[in-house]
Protein backbone atom coordinates (compact mmCIF):
# COMPACT_ATOMS: atom_id res chain seq x y z
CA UNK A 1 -31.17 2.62 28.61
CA UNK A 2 -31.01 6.32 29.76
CA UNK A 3 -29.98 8.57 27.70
CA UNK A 4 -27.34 11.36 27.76
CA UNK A 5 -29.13 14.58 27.82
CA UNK A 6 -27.43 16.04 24.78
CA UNK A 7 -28.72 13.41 22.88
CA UNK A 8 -32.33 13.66 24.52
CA UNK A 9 -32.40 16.95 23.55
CA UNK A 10 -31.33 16.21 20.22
CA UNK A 11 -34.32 14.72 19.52
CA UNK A 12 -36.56 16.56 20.91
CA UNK A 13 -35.51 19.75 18.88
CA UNK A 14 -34.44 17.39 15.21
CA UNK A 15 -37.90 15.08 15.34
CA UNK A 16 -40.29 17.48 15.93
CA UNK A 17 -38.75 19.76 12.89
CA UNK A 18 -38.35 17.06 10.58
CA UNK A 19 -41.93 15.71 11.37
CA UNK A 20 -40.56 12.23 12.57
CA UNK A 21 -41.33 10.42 15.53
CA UNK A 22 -39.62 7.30 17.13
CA UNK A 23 -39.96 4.28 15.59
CA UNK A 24 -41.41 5.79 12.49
CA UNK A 25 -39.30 4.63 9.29
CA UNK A 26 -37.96 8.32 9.13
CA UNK A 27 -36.53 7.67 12.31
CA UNK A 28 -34.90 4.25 11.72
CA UNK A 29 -33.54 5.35 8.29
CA UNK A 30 -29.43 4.80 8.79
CA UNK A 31 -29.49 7.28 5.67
CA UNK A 32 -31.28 10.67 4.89
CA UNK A 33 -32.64 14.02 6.22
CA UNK A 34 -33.21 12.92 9.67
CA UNK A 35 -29.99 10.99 10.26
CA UNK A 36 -28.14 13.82 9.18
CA UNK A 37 -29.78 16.48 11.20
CA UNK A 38 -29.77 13.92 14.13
CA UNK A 39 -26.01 13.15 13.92
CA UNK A 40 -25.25 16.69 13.33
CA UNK A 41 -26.96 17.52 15.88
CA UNK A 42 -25.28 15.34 18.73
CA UNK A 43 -21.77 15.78 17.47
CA UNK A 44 -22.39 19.74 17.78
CA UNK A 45 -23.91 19.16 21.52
CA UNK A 46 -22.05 16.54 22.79
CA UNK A 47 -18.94 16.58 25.23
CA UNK A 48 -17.13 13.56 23.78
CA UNK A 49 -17.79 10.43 21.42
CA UNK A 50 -19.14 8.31 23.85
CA UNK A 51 -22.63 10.11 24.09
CA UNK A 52 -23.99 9.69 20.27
CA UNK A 53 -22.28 6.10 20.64
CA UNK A 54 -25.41 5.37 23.35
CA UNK A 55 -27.71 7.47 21.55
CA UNK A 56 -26.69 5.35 18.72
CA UNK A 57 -27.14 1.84 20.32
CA UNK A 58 -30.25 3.32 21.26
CA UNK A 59 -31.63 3.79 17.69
CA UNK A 60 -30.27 0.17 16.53
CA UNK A 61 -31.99 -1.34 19.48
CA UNK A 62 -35.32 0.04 19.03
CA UNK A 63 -35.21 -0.10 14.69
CA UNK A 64 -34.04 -3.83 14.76
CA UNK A 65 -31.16 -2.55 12.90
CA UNK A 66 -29.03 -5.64 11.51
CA UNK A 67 -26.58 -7.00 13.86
CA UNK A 68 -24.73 -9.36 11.25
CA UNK A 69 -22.57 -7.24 9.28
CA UNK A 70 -18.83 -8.56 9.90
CA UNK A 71 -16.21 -7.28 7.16
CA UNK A 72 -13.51 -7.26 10.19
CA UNK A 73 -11.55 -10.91 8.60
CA UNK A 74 -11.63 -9.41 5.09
CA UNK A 75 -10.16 -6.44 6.10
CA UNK A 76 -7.45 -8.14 8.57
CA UNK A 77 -6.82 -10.87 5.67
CA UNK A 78 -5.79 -7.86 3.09
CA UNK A 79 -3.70 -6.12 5.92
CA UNK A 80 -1.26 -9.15 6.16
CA UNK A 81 -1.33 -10.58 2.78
CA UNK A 82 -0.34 -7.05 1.11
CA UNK A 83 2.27 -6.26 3.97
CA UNK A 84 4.00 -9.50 3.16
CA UNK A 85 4.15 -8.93 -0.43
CA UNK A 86 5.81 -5.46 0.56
CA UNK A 87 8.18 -7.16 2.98
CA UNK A 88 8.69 -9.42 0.09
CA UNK A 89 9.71 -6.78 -2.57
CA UNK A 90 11.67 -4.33 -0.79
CA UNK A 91 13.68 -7.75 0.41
CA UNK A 92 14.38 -8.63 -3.07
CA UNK A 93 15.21 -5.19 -3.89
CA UNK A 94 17.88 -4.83 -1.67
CA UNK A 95 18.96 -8.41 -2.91
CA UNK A 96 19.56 -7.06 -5.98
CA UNK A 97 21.64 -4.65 -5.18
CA UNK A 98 23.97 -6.83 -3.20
CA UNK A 99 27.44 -6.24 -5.36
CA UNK A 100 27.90 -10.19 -4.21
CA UNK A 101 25.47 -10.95 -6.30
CA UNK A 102 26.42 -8.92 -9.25
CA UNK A 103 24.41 -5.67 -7.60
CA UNK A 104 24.87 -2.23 -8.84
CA UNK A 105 25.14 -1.77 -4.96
CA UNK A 106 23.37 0.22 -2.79
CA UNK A 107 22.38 3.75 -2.90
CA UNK A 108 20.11 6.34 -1.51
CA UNK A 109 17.28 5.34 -3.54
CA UNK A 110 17.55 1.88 -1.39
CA UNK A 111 18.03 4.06 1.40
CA UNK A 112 14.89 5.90 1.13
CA UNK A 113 13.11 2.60 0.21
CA UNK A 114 14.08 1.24 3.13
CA UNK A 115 12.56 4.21 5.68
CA UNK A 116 9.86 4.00 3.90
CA UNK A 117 9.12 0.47 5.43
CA UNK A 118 9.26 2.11 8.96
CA UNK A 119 5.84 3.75 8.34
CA UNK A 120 4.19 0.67 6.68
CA UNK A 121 5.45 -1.51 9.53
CA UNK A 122 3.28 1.42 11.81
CA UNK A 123 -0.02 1.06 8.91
CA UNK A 124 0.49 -2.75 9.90
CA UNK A 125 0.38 -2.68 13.45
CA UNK A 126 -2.80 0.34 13.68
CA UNK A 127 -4.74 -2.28 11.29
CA UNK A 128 -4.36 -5.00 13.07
CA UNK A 129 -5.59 -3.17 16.38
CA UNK A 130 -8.35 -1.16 14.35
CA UNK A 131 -9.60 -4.61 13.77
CA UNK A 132 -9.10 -5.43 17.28
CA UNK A 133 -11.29 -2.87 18.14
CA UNK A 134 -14.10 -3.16 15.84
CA UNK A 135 -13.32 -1.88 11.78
CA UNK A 136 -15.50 -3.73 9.73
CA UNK A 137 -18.30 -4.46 12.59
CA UNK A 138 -21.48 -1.72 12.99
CA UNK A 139 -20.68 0.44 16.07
CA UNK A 140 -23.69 -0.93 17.77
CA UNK A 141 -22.21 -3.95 17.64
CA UNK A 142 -19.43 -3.13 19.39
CA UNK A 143 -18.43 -1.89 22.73
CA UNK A 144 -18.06 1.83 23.51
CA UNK A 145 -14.49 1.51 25.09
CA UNK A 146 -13.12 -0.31 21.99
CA UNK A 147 -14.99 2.52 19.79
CA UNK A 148 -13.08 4.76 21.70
CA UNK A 149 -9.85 3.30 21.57
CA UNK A 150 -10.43 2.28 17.69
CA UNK A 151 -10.81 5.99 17.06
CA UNK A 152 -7.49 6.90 18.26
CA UNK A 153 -5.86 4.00 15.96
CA UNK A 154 -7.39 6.06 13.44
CA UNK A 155 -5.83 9.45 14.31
CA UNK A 156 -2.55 7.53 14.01
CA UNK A 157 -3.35 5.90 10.55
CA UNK A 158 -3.47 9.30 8.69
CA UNK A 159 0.12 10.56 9.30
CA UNK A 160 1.50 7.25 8.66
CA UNK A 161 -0.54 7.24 5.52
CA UNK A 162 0.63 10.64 4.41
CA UNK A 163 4.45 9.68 4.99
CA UNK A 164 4.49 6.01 3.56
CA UNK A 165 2.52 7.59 0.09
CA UNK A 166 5.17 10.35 -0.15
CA UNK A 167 7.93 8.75 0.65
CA UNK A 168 7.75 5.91 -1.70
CA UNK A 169 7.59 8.69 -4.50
CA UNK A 170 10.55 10.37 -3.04
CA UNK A 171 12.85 6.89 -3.79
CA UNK A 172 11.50 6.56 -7.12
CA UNK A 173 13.05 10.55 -7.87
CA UNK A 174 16.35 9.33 -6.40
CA UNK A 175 16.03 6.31 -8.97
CA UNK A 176 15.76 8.43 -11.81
CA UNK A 177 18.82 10.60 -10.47
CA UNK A 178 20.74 7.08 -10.53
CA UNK A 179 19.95 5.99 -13.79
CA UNK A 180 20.72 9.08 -15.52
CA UNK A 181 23.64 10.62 -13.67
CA UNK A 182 24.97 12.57 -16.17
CA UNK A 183 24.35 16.18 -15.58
CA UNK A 184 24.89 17.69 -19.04
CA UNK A 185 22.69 18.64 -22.16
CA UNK A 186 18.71 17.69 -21.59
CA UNK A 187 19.81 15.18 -18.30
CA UNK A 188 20.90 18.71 -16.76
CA UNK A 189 17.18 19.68 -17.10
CA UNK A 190 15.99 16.40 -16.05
CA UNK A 191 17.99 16.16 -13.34
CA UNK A 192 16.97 19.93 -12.28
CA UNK A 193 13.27 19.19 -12.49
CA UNK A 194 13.58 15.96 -10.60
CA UNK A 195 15.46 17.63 -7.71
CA UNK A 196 12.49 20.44 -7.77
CA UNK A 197 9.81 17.36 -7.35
CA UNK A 198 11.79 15.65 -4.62
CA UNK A 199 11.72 18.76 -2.65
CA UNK A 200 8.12 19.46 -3.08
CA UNK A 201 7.41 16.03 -1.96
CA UNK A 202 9.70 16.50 1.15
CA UNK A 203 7.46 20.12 2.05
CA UNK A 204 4.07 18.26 1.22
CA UNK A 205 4.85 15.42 3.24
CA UNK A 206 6.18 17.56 6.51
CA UNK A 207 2.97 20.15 5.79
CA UNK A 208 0.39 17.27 5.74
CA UNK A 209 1.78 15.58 8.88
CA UNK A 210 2.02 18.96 11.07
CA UNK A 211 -1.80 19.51 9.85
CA UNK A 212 -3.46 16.21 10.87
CA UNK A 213 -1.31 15.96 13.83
CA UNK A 214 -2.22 19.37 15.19
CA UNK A 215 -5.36 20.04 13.64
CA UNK A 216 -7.29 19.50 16.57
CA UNK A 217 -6.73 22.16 19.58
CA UNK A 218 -6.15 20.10 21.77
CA UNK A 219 -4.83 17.28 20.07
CA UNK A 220 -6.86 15.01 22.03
CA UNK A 221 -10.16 16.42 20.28
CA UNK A 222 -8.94 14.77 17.50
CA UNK A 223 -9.77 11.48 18.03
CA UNK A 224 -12.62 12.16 20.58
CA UNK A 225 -14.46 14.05 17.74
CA UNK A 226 -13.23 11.39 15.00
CA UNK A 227 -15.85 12.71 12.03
CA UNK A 228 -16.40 16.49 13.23
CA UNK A 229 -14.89 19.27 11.01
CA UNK A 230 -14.52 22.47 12.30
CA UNK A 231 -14.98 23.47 16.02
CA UNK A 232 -12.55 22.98 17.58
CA UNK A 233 -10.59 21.09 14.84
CA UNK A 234 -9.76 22.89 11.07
CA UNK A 235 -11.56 21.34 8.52
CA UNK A 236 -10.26 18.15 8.32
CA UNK A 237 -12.22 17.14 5.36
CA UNK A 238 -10.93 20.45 3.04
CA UNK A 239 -7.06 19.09 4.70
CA UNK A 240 -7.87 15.56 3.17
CA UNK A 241 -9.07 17.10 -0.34
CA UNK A 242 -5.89 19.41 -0.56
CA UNK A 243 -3.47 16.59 0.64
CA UNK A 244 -5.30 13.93 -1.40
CA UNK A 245 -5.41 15.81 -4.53
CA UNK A 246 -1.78 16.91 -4.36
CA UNK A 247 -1.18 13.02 -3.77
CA UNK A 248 -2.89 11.96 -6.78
CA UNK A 249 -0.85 15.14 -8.93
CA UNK A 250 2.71 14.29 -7.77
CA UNK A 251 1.36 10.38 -8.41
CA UNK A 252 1.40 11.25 -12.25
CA UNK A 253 3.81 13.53 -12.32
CA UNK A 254 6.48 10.49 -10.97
CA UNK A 255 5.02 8.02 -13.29
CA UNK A 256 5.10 10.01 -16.55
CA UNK A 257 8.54 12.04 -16.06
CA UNK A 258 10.93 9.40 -16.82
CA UNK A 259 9.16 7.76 -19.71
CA UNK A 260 9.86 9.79 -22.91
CA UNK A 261 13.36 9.21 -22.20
CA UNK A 262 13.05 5.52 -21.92
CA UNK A 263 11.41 5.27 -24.51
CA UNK A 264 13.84 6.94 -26.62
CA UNK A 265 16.63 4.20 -25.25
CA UNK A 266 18.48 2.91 -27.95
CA UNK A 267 17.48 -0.81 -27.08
CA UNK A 268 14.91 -3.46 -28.66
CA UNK A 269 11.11 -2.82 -29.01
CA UNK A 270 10.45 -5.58 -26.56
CA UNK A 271 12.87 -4.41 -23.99
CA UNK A 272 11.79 -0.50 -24.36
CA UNK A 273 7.96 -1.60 -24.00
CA UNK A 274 9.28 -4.11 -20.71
CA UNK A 275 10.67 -0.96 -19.35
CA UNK A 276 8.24 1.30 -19.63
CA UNK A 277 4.96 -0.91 -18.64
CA UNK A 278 7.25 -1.56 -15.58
CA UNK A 279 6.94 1.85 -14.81
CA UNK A 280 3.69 2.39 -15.79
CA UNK A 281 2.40 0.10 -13.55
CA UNK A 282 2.92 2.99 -10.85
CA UNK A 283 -0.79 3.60 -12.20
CA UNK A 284 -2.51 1.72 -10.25
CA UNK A 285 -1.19 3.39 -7.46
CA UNK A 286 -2.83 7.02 -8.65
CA UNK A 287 -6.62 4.89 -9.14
CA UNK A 288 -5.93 3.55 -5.44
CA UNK A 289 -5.67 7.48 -4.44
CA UNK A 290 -8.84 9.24 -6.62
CA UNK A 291 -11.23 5.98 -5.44
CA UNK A 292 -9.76 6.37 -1.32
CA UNK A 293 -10.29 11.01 -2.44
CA UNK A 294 -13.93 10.08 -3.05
CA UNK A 295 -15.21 8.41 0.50
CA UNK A 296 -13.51 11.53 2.40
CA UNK A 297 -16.77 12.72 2.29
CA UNK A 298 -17.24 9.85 5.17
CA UNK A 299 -15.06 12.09 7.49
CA UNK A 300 -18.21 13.91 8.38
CA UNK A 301 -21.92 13.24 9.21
CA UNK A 302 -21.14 9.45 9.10
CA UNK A 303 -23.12 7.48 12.03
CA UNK A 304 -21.08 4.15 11.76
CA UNK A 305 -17.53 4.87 12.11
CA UNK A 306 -16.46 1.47 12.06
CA UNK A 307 -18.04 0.30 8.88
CA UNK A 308 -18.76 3.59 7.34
CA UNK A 309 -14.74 4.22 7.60
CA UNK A 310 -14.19 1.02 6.15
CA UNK A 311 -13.91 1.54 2.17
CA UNK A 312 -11.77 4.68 2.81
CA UNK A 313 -9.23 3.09 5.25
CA UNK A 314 -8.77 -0.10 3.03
CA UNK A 315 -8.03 1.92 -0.36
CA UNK A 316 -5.40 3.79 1.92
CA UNK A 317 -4.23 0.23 2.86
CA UNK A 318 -3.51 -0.92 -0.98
CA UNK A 319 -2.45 2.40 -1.84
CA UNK A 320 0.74 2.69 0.12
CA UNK A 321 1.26 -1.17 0.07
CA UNK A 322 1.38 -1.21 -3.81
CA UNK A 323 3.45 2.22 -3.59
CA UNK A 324 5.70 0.33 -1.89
CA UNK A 325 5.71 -2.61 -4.39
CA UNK A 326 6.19 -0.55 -7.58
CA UNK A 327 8.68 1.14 -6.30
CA UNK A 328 10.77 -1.88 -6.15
CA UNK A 329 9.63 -3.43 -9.26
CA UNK A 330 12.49 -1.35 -11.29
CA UNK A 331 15.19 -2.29 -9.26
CA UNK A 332 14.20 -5.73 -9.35
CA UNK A 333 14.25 -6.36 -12.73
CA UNK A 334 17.80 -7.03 -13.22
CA UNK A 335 17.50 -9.59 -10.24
CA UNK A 336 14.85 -11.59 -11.99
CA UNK A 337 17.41 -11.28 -15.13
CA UNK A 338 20.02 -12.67 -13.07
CA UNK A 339 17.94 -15.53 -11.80
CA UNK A 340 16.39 -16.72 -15.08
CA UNK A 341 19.94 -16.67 -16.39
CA UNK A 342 21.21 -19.00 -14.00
CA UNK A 343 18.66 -21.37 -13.78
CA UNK A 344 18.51 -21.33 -17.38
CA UNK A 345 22.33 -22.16 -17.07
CA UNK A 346 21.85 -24.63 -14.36
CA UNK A 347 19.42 -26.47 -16.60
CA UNK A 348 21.86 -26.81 -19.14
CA UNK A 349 24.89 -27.86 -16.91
CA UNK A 350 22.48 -30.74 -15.43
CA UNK A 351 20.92 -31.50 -19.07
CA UNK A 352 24.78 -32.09 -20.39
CA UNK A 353 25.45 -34.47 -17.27
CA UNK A 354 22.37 -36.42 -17.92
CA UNK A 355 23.83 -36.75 -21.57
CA UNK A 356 27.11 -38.45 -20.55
CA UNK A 357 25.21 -40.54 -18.03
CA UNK A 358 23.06 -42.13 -20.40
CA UNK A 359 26.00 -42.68 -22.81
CA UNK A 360 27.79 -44.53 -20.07
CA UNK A 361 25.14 -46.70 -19.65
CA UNK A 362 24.83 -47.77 -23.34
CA UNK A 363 28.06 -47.85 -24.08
CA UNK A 364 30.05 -51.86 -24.21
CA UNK A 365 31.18 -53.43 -21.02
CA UNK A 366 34.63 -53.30 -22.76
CA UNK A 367 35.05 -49.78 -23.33
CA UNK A 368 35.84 -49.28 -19.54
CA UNK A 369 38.59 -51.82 -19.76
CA UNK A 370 42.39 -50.87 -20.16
CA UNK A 371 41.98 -50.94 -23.93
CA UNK A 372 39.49 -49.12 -24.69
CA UNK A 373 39.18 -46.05 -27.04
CA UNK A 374 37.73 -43.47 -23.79
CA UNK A 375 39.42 -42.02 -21.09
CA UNK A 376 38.16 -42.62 -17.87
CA UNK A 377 38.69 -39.21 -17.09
CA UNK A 378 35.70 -38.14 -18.97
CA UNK A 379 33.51 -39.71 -16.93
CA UNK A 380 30.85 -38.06 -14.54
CA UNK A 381 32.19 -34.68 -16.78
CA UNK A 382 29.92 -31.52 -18.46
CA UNK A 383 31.25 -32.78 -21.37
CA UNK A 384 30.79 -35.66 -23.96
CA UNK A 385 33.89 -37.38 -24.40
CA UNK A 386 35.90 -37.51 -27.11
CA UNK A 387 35.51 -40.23 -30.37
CA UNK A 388 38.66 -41.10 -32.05
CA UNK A 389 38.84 -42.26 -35.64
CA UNK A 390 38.78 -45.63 -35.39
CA UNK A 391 35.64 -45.92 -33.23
CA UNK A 392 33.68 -44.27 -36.11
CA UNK A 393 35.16 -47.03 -38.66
């Protein structure tokens, strides 16, 4: 295989320095001092991607590096399974709303909900093509074009990220603004800081986008220079930190604003606690976020894109995906209500029929004849019939 020369010269200058030769265990170490001069090296000299991909095919050719690894159907499986469940949940939250079946109806809370599916219908279709093209499957296993084309899926990912976690946030604010509408006394203050948070999410979210969008000069470095910070791209990794960490902030802040006043609602202890675990649930979300803030790190100095990238883009997966589920879990509590209550009354409706048929069937031949003390009216009815005096002497 010949070698680009930036690569070439790579080595020459990183080897020698580092007291390493080729084939030497320094050298085929995927981790340590010489990897990380080496791929700092060619990512700083090279034109494009492509040349430290052959430079790296090289180095997993000659080490005998493992050619195995395949975490492409686990990450495909989690993809669909968690954007049905969301498809799921924001359809039965807009069930429940439906004034037909004794909704509240719909408002802008829904509305919001429901945009916020446009983005995760985006995070479905770039992870179903980023496993197309190789995520989960070591680079050298994989062929340069798709490498290529899987780093531009991954340029799209991070604004649809950004929008999907904010805006799921942003419907959960216009809940609270539903629930307590009244803007008088404390709610006036509650109402004022929630309004304050919604438009702080609304900045954050347009900020972040603008910067990973145009953080690149051009924008097509981006995705050719998928793990570089810096040059001719701002430091996407400091971006990620700031944007992350303000993520995982307005996470608790959401969570933990509307719960001392539920749980000063004049209801039961059971229903209070129901309410608030509900809510609190929204927790998982914010551990999703501080595990996916600690492999940003990855965004630089990583060899393997595809595999490497791999923890940080599935905890971005499950984070907006069970966003979008707990932010539906309020509003479909009184839907679940609803449905328990009528089955329950179903139940009973077919228990009571199942009463009268069995006391048809026990009941004398006679009693169906013109004489007899029951009305044949009563038959087949939700209702036992009615026993006149003389039957009970």
């Amino acid at each position: 295989m010949e070698l680009p020369k930036c690569v070439t010269d790579c080595g020459l200058t990183v080897l020698p320095k580092m007291n390493c030769t080729l084939g030497a265990d320094c050298y085929c170490a995927r981790g340590g001092p010489v990897a990380i001069a080496l791929t700092a090296c060619v990512m700083a000299a090279c034109p494009s991607l492509r040349e430290p991909i052959q430079g790296l095919k090289f180095q997993a050719d000659g080490c005998h590096w493992p050619r195995d690894r395949d975490l492409s159907t686990a990450a495909l499986t989690v993809n669909v399974a968690l954007f049905a469940f969301t498809t799921l949940f924001l359809t039965a939250r807009l069930a429940s709303r439906m004034p037909r079946w004794s909704g509240a109806g719909f408002s802008w809370d829904d509305g919001v909900a429901s945009l916020c599916y446009v983005p995760m219908v985006g995070i479905f279709v770039v992870g179903v093509n980023m496993y197309h093209y190789g995520l989960g499957r070591d680079m050298w296993m994989v062929p340069t074009d798709s490498i290529l084309a899987w780093s531009k899926w991954f340029f799209a990912s991070m604004p649809l990220y950004f929008v999907a976690a904010f805006c799921t946030k942003l419907s959960l604010i216009l809940l609270y603004l539903r629930i307590w509408p009244d803007d008088t006394g404390t709610n006036r203050i509650f109402r004022m800081g929630c309004k304050v948070i919604g438009l702080l999410l609304l900045l954050t979210a347009f900020i972040s986008v603008l910067t990973l969008i145009f953080g690149c000069n051009p924008i097509s470095d981006a995705w050719r220079y998928a793990n570089r910070a810096g040059g001719k791209c701002i430091d996407r990794v400091a971006a990620g930190y700031a944007f992350g960490g303000l993520n995982v902030i307005f996470d608790l802040i959401v969570i933990l604003l509307p719960i001392p006043r539920m749980i000063a609602l004049k209801v039961s202890m059971r229903q209070r606690i129901g309410v608030v675990s509900c809510f609190l649930i929204g927790l998982v979300v914010t551990v999703c976020s501080t595990v996916r803030l600690t492999h940003l790190y990855q965004l630089t100095n990583v060899r393997d894109i595809t595999m490497d990238f791999y923890p940080f883009l599935m905890w971005s997966v499950v984070e907006v995906y069970v966003s979008m589920i707990c932010c539906c879990m309020p509003a479909m509590a009184g839907l679940l209500k609803r449905c328990v209550s009528h089955v329950a009354n179903s139940s009973s409706i077919i228990s009571s029929r199942n009463r009268i048929h069995s006391f048809d069937l026990v009941r004398p031949e006679k009693s169906m004849n013109k004489g007899s003390q029951y009305s044949e009216e009563y038959v087949g009815m939700g209702s036992l019939p009615p026993v006149s005096k003389r039957s009970m002497g």
